[in-house]
Protein backbone atom coordinates (compact mmCIF):
# COMPACT_ATOMS: atom_id res chain seq x y z
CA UNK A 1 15.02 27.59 21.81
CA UNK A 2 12.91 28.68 19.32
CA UNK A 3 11.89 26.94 16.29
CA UNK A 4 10.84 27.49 12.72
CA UNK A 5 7.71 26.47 10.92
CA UNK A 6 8.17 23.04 8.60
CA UNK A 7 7.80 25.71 5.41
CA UNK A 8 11.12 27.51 5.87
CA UNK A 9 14.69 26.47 5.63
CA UNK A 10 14.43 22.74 8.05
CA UNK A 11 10.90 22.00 5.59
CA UNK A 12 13.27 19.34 4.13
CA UNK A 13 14.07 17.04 7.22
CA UNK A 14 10.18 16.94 8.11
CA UNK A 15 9.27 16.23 4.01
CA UNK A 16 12.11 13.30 3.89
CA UNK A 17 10.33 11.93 7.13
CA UNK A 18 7.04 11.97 5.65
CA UNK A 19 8.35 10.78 2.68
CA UNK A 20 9.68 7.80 3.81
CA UNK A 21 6.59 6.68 6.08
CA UNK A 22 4.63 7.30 2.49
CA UNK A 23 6.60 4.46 1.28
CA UNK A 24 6.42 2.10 4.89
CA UNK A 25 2.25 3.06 6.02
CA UNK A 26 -0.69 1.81 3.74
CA UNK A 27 -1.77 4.65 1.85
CA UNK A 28 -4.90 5.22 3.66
CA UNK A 29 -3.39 5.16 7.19
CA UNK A 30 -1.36 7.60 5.99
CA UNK A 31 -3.51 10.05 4.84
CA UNK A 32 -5.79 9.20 8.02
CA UNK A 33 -2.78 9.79 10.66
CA UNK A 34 0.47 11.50 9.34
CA UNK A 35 -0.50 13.58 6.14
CA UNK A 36 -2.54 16.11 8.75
CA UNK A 37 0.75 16.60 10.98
CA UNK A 38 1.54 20.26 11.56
CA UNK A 39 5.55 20.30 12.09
CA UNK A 40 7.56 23.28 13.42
CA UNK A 41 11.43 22.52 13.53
CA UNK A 42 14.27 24.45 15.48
CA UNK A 43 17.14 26.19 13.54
CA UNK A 44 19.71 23.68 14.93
CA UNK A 45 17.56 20.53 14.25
CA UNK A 46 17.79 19.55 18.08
CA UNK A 47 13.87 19.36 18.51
CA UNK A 48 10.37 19.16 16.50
CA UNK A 49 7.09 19.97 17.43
CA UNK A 50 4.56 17.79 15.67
CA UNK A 51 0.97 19.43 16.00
CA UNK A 52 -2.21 17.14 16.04
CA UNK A 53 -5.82 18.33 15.74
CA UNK A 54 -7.30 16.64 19.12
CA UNK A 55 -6.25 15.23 22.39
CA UNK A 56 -7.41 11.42 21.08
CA UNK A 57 -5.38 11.65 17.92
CA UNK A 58 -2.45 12.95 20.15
CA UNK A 59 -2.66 9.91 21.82
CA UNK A 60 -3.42 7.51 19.08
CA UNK A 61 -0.10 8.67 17.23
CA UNK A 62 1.94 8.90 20.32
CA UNK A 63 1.74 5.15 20.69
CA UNK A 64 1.01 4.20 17.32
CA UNK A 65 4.15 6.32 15.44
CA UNK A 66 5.96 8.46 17.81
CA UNK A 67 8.63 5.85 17.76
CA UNK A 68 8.74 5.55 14.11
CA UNK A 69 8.80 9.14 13.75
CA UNK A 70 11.48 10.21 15.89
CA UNK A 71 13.77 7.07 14.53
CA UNK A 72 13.87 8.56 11.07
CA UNK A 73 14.46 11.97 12.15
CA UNK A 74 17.37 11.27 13.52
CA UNK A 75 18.61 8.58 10.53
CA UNK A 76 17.72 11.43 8.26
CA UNK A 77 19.52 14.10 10.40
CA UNK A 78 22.53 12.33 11.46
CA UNK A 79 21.51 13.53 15.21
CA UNK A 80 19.70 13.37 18.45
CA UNK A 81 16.08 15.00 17.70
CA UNK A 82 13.51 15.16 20.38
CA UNK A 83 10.58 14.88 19.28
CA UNK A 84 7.20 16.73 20.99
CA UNK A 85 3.55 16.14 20.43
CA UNK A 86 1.13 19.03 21.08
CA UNK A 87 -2.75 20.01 20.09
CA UNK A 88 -2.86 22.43 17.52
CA UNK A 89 -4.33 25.69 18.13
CA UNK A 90 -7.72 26.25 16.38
CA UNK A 91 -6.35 28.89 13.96
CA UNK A 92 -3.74 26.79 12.73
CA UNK A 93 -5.99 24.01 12.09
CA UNK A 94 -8.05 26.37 9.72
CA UNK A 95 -5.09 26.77 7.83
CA UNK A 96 -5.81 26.73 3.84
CA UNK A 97 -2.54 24.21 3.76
CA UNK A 98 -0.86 22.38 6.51
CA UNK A 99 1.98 21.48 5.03
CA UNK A 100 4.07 23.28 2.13
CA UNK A 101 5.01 20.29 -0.33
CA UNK A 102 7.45 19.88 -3.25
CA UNK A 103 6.21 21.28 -6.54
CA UNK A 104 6.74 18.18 -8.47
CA UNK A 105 4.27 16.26 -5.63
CA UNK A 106 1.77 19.62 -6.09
CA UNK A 107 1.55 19.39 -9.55
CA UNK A 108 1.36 15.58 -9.62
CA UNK A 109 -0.79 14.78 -6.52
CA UNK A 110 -2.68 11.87 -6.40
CA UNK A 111 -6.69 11.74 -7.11
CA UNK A 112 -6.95 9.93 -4.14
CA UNK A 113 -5.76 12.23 -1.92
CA UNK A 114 -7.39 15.06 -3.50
CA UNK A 115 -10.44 14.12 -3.34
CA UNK A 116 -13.29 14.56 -0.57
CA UNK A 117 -15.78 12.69 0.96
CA UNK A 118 -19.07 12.63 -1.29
CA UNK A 119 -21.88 13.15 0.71
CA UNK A 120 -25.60 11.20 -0.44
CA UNK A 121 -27.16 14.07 -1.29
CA UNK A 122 -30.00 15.49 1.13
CA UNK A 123 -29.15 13.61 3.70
CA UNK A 124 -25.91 14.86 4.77
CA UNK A 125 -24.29 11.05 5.35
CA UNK A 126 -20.60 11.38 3.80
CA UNK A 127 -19.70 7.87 2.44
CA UNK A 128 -15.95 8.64 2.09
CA UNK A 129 -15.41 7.53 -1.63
CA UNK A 130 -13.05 9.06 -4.18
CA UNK A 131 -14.85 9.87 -7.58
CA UNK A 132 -11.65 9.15 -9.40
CA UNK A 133 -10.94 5.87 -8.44
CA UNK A 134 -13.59 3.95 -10.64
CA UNK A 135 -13.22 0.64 -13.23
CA UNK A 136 -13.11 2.91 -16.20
CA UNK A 137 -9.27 4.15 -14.43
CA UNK A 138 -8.79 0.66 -13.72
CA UNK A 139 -5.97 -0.82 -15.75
CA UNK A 140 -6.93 -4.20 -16.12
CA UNK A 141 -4.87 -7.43 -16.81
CA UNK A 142 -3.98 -10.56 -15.66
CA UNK A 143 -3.05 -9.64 -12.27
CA UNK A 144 -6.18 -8.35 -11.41
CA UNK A 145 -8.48 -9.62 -13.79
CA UNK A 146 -10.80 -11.98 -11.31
CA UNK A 147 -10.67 -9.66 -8.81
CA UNK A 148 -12.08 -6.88 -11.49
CA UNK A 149 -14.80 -9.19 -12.53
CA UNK A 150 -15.99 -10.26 -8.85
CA UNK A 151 -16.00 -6.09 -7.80
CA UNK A 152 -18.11 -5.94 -11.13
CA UNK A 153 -20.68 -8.43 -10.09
CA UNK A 154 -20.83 -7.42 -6.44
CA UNK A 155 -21.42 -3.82 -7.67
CA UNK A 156 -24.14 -4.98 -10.20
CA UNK A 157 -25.91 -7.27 -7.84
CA UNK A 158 -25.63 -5.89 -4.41
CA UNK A 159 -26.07 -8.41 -1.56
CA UNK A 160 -26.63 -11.66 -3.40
CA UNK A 161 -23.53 -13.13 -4.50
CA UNK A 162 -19.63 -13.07 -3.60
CA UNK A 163 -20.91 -11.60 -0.03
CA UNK A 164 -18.63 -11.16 1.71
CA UNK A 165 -15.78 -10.48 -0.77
CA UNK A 166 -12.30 -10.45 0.66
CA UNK A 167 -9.81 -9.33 -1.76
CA UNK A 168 -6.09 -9.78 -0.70
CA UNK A 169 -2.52 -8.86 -1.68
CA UNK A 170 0.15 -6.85 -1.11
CA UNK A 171 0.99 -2.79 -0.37
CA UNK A 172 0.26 -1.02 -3.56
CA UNK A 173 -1.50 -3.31 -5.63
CA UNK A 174 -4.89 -1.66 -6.43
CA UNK A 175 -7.26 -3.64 -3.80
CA UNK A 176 -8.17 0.40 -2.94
CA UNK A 177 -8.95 1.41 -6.03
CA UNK A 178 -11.18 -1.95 -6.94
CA UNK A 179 -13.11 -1.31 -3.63
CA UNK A 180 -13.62 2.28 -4.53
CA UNK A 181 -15.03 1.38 -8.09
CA UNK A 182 -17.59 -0.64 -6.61
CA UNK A 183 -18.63 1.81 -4.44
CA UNK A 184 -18.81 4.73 -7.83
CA UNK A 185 -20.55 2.55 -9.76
CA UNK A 186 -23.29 1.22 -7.03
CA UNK A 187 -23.90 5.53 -6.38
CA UNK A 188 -23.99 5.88 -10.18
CA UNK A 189 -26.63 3.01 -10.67
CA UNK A 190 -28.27 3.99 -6.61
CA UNK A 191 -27.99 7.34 -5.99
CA UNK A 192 -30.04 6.94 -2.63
CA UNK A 193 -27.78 3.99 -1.70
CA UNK A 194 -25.66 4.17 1.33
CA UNK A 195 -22.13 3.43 1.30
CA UNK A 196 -19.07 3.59 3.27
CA UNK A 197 -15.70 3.24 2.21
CA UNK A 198 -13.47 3.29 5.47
CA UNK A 199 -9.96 2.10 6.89
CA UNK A 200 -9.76 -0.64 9.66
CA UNK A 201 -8.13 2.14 11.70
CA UNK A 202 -11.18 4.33 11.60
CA UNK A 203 -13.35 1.61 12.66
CA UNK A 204 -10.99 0.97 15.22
CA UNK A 205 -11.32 5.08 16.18
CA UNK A 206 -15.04 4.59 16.15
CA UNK A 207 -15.26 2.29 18.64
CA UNK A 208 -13.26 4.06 20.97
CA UNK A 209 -15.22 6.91 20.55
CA UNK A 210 -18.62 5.44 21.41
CA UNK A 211 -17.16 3.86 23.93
CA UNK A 212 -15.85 7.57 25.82
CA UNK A 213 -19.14 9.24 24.59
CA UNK A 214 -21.33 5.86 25.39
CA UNK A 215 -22.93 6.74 22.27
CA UNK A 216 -22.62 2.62 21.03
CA UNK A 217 -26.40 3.36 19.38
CA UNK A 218 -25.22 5.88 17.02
CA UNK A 219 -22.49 3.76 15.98
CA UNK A 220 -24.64 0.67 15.49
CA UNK A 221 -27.51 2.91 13.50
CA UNK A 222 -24.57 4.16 11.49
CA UNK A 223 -22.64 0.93 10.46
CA UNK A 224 -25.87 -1.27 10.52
CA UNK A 225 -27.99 0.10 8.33
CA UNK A 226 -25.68 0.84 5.33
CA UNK A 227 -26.38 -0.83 1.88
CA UNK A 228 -22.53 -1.23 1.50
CA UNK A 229 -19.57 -1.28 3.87
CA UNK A 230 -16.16 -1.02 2.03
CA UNK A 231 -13.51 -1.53 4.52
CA UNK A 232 -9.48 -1.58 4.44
CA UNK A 233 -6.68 -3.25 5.82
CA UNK A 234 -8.96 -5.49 8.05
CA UNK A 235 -5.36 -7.04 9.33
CA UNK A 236 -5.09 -3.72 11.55
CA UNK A 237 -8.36 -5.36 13.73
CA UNK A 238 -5.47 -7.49 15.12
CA UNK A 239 -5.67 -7.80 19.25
CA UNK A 240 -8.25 -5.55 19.44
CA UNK A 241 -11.11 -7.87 20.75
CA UNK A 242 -13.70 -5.37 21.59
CA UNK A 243 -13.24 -3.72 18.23
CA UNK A 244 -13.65 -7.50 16.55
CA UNK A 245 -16.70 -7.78 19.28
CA UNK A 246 -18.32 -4.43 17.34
CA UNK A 247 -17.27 -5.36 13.49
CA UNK A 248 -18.71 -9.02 14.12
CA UNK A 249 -22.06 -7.63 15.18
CA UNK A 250 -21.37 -5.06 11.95
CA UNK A 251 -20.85 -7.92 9.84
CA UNK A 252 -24.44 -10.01 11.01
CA UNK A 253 -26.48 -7.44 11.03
CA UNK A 254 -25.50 -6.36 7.35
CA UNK A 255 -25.56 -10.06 5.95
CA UNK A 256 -28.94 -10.58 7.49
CA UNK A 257 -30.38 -7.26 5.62
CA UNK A 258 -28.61 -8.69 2.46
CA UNK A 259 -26.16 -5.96 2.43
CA UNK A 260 -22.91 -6.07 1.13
CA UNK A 261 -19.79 -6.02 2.52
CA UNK A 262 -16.43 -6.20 0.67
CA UNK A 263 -13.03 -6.09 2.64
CA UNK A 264 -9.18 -5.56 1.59
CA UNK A 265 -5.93 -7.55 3.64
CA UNK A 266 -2.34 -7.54 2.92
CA UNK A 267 -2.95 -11.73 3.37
CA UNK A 268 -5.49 -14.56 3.04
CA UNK A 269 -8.27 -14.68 5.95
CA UNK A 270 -6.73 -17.61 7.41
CA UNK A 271 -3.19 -16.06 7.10
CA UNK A 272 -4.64 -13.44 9.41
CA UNK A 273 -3.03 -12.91 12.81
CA UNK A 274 -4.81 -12.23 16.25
CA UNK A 275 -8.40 -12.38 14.71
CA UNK A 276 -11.33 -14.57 16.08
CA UNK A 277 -11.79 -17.39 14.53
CA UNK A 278 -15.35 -16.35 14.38
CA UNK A 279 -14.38 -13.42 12.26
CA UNK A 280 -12.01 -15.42 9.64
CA UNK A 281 -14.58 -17.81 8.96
CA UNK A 282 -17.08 -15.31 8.29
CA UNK A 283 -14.62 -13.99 6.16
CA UNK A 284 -14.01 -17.09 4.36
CA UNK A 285 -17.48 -17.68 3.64
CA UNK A 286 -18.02 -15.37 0.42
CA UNK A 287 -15.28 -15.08 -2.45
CA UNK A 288 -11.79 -14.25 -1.91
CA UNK A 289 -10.08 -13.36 -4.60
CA UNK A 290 -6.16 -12.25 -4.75
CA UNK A 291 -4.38 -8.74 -6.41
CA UNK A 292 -1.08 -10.18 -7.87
CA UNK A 293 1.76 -7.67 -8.61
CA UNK A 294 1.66 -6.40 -11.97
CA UNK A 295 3.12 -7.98 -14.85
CA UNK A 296 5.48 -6.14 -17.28
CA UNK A 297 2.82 -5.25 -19.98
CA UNK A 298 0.36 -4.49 -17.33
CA UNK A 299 3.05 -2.29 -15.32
CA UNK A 300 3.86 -0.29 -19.22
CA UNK A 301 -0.09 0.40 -19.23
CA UNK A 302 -0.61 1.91 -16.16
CA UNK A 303 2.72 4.17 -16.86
CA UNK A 304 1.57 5.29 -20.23
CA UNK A 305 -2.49 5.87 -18.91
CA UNK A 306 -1.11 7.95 -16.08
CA UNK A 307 1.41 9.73 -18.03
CA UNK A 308 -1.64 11.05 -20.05
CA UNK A 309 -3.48 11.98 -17.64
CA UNK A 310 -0.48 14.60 -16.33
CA UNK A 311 -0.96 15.80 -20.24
CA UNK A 312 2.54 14.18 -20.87
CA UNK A 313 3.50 11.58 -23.24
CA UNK A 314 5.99 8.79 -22.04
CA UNK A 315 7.41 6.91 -25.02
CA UNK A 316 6.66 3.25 -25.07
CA UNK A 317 10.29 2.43 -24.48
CA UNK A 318 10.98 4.75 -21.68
CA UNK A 319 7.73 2.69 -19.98
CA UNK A 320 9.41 -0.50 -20.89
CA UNK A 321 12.79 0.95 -19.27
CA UNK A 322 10.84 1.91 -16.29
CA UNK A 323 8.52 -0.82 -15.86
CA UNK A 324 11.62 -3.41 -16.08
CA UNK A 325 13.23 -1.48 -13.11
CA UNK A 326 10.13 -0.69 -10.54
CA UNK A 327 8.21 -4.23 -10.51
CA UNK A 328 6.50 -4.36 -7.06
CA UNK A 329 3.54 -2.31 -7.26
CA UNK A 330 1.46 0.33 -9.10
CA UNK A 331 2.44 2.96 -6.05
CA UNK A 332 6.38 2.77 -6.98
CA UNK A 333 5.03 2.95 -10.45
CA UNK A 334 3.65 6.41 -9.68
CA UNK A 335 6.22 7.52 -7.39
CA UNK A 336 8.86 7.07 -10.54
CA UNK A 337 6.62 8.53 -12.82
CA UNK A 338 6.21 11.49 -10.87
CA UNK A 339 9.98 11.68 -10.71
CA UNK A 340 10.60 11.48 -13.97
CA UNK A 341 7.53 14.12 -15.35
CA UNK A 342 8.98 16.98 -12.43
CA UNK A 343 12.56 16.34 -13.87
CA UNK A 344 11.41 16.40 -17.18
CA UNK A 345 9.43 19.79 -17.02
CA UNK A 346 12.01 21.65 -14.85
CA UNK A 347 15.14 20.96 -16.87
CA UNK A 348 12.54 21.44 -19.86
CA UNK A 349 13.75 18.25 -21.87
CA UNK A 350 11.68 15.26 -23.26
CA UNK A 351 11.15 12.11 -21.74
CA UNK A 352 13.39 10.02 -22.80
CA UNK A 353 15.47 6.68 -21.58
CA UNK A 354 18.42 8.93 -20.76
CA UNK A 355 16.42 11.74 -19.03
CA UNK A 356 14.69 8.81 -16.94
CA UNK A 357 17.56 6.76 -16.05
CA UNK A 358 18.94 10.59 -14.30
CA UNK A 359 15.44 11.13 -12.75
CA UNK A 360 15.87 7.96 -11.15
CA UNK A 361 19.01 7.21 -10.38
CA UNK A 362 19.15 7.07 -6.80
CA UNK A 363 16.24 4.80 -7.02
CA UNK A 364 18.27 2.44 -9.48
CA UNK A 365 21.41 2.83 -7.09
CA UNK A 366 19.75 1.63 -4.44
CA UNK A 367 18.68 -1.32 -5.95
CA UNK A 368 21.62 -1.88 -7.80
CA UNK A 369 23.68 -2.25 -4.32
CA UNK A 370 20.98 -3.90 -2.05
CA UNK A 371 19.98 -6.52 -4.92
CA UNK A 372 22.94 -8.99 -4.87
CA UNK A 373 22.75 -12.56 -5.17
CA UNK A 374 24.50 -12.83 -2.04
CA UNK A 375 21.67 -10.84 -0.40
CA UNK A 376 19.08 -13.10 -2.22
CA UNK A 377 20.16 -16.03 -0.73
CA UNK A 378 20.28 -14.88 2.65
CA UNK A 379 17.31 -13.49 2.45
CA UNK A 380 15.40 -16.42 1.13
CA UNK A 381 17.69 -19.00 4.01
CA UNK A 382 16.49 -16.69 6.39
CA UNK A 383 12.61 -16.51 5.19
CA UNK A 384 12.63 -20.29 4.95
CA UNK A 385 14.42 -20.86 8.18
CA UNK A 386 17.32 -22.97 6.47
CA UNK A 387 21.30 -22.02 6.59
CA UNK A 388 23.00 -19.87 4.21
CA UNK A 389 25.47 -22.46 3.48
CA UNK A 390 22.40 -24.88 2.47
CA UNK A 391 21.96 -22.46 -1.21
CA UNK A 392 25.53 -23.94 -2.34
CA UNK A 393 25.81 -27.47 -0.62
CA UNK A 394 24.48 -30.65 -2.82
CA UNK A 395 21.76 -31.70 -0.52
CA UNK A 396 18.47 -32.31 -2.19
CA UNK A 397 15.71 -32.41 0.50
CA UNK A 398 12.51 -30.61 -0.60
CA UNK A 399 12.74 -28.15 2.79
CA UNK A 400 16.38 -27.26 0.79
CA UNK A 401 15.92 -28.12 -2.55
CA UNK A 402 12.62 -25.48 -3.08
CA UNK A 403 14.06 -22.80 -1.04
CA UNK A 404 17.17 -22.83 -3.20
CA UNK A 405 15.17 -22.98 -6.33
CA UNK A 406 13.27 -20.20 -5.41
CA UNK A 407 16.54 -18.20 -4.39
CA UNK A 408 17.98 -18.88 -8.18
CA UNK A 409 14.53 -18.14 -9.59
CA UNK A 410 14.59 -14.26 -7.83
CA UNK A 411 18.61 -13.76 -8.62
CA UNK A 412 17.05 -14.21 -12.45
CA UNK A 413 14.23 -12.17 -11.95
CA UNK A 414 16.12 -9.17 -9.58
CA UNK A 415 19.83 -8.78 -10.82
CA UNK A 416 21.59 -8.64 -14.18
CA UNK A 417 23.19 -11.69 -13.62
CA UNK A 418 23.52 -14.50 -16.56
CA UNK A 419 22.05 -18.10 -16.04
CA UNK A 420 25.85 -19.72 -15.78
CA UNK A 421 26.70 -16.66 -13.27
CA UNK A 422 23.89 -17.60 -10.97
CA UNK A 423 24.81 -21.64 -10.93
CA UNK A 424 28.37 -20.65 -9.94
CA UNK A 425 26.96 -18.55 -7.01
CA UNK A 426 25.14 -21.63 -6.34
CA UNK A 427 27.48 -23.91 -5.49
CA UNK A 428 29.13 -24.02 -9.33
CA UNK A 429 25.70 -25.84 -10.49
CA UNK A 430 25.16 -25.79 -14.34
CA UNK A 431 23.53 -23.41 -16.30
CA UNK A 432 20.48 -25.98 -16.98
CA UNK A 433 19.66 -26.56 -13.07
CA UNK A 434 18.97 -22.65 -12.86
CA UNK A 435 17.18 -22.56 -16.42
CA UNK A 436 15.03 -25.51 -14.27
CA UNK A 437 14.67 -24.00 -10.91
CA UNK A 438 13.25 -20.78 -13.06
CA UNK A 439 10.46 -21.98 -15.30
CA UNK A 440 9.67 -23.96 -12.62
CA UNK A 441 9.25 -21.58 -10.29
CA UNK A 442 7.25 -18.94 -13.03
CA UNK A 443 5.03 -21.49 -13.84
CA UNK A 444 3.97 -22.35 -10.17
CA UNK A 445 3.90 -18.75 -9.73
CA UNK A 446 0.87 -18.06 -11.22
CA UNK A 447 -1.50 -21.35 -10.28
CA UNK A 448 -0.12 -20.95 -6.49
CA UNK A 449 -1.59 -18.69 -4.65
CA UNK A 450 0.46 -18.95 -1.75
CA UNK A 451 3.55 -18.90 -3.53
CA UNK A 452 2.80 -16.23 -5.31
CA UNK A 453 2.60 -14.23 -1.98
CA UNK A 454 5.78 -15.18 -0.76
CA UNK A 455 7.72 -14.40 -3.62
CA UNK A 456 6.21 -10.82 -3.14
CA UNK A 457 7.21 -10.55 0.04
CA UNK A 458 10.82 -11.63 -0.88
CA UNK A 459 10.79 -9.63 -3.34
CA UNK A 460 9.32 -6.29 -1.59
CA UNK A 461 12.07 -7.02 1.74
CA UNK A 462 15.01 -7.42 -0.85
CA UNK A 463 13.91 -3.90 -2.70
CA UNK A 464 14.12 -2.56 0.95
């Protein structure tokens, strides 16, 4: 049967898929593996062809997101879809654009993934950062503030101290962007400097590479003698031992040439999974410094900054309405935004609460019906490995008691439900025991690291 290419009439079911693994992938792996995707669809949705540019990315996406891929085709489609990898033909891949997208994501598209790789001039080395992502874009405050000020110093004194530095935190936070600014400003001050900003999963490429081409000196003259090595997502080194082999001999040969390396994970080096031990405690052995989720002043900056730079001007209300209702990360921040300033210019009205609360309002249905206290506390039971039943009995042992607490603290923070609401959902406690459990909780919030982390995750698996 034939099929159609993704820009005509079946463009939607391939955007909604793309969409959605946007929202699941880290931002660089998705530009790295499913942004280049060439899709062709049949008329009758029974099959798509997904192009890739090489035989080893074919492969590397087969096993890596084929899966994925076909899953939500067929959630989005309601049907069976098989689902067909293929190497693109050479003329296709020369293609001025790959993929047709919506006119509110053309007109809004991020710096980030505008941007190409700089190259050191003369010398032809492209060190992969993005010009737009510096500190002066940075909006700073309290949850990123010492991670800001380390970047700053490791930019302004290369190699000496905070070396390693290991920033952590979770999807959508900025750890990215800070990397990227310390990469600007050590070109701006070092021109002849070499630097290279790359994703764990490149690395991870790399290696195979040298290892098909047995071209392993190239590799180590490349990553050995930079100045700076900014890598992402170091998680995704995870049970891949001659890859960790490779970056370990990386990682001594820059720190005995005083170069600098500075890393990004969604946790803590000793919250890492399938690592050496080798590795994490040459992790551990600099700074490491963690990217908390924004807090509501911080989250009303970012929307009004971004806001003008799309020439548009979001009243400081509408950011408070917005920033109230997207609280995870600065991405979600952005993806509303973009919402709103595409529904604002095509129905050609101001921004306003009203004209925000209909740009978003499958986004605020959704989280409306997922975000229940009943779905709090079986989230948190579950997270915590207690029983359900444990959030409304009256036993008071600390493996219960804090659980619970922090159940009452996120049915504050996450629904519209009063402080004498929430103790009857908790076993008819009084209004005073959640008021407790609360400040409490906010308080240890921001001295506990580990805490803090949790409560993001809880918070980032009950907004689905």
């Amino acid at each position: 049967m034939g099929e159609t290419p993704v820009s005509g009439i079946n463009h939607e079911l391939w955007q909604a898929c793309t969409d959605q693994l946007a929202q699941q992938l880290p931002e660089q792996q998705f530009n790295t593996w499913i942004r280049p995707l060439i899709a062709s669809v049949a008329p009758d949705l029974s099959k798509v062809t997904v192009q890739v540019a090489n035989r080893f990315k074919l492969d590397w996406v087969r096993a890596q997101y084929a899966a994925r891929i076909a899953a939500l085709l067929q959630k989005i489609s309601g049907q069976h879809i098989s689902l067909e990898l293929a190497i693109a033909p050479r003329e296709v891949l020369t293609r001025p654009t790959q993929l047709i997208r919506k006119i509110e994501s053309a007109e809004l598209a991020e710096p980030a993934l505008l941007a190409m790789p700089e190259e050191v001039a003369g010398t032809g080395f492209k060190n992969r950062l993005n010009p737009a992502l510096t500190f002066d874009t940075l909006i700073e405050g309290t949850a990123n503030r010492m991670g800001r000020a380390a970047a700053l110093h490791v930019a302004s004194s290369l190699g000496q101290q905070y070396n390693p530095l290991f920033i952590y935190g979770g999807v959508g936070l900025g750890k990215t962007h800070l990397m990227h600014a310390i990469g600007n400003k050590l070109m701006v001050d070092n021109p002849a400097a070499k630097v290279l900003y790359i994703h764990a999963e490149q690395f991870v490429s790399d290696v195979v590479k040298a290892y098909q081409r047995k071209t392993f000196d190239e590799f180590k003259e490349r990553y050995h003698s930079l100045d700076l090595l900014l890598i992402d997502d170091v998680q995704f080194l995870a049970n891949k031992d001659r890859t960790q082999e490779e970056f370990f001999n990386a990682f001594e040969a820059l720190l005995a040439k005083r170069s600098h390396i500075v890393m990004t994970s969604d946790t803590y080096p000793k919250g890492l999974i399938d690592i050496h031990e080798r590795l994490v405690s040459r992790f551990d052995s600099g700074l490491t410094v963690a990217i908390e989720p924004p807090e509501l002043e911080m989250r009303v900056a970012i929307l009004i900054r971004k806001a003008e730079t799309e020439h548009a001007v979001m009243p400081e209300e509408v950011a408070f309405f917005v920033a109230k209702n997207v609280r995870s990360n600065v991405r979600e921040l952005e993806g509303a935004l973009r919402k709103i300033l595409a529904y604002s210019r095509f129905n050609h009205k101001d921004i306003s609460i009203q004209l925000a609360r209909e740009a978003l309002r499958d986004l605020l249905s959704i989280q409306n019906r997922q975000i229940s206290v009943e779905n709090i506390q079986k989230t948190v039971a579950h997270y915590y490995k207690i029983k359900v039943a444990d959030m409304y009995s009256k036993k008071r042992p600390a493996n219960i008691a804090r659980p619970r607490q922090i159940a009452m603290y996120l049915a504050k923070e996450l629904t519209q439900k009063s402080l004498p609401e929430i103790g009857e959902l908790f076993g008819g406690r009084d209004h005073t025991t959640v008021l407790h459990a609360v400040r409490k909780m906010a308080a240890e919030r921001q001295r506990m690291t580990e805490l803090n982390q949790q409560l993001h995750v809880l918070e980032q698996t009950l907004k689905g």
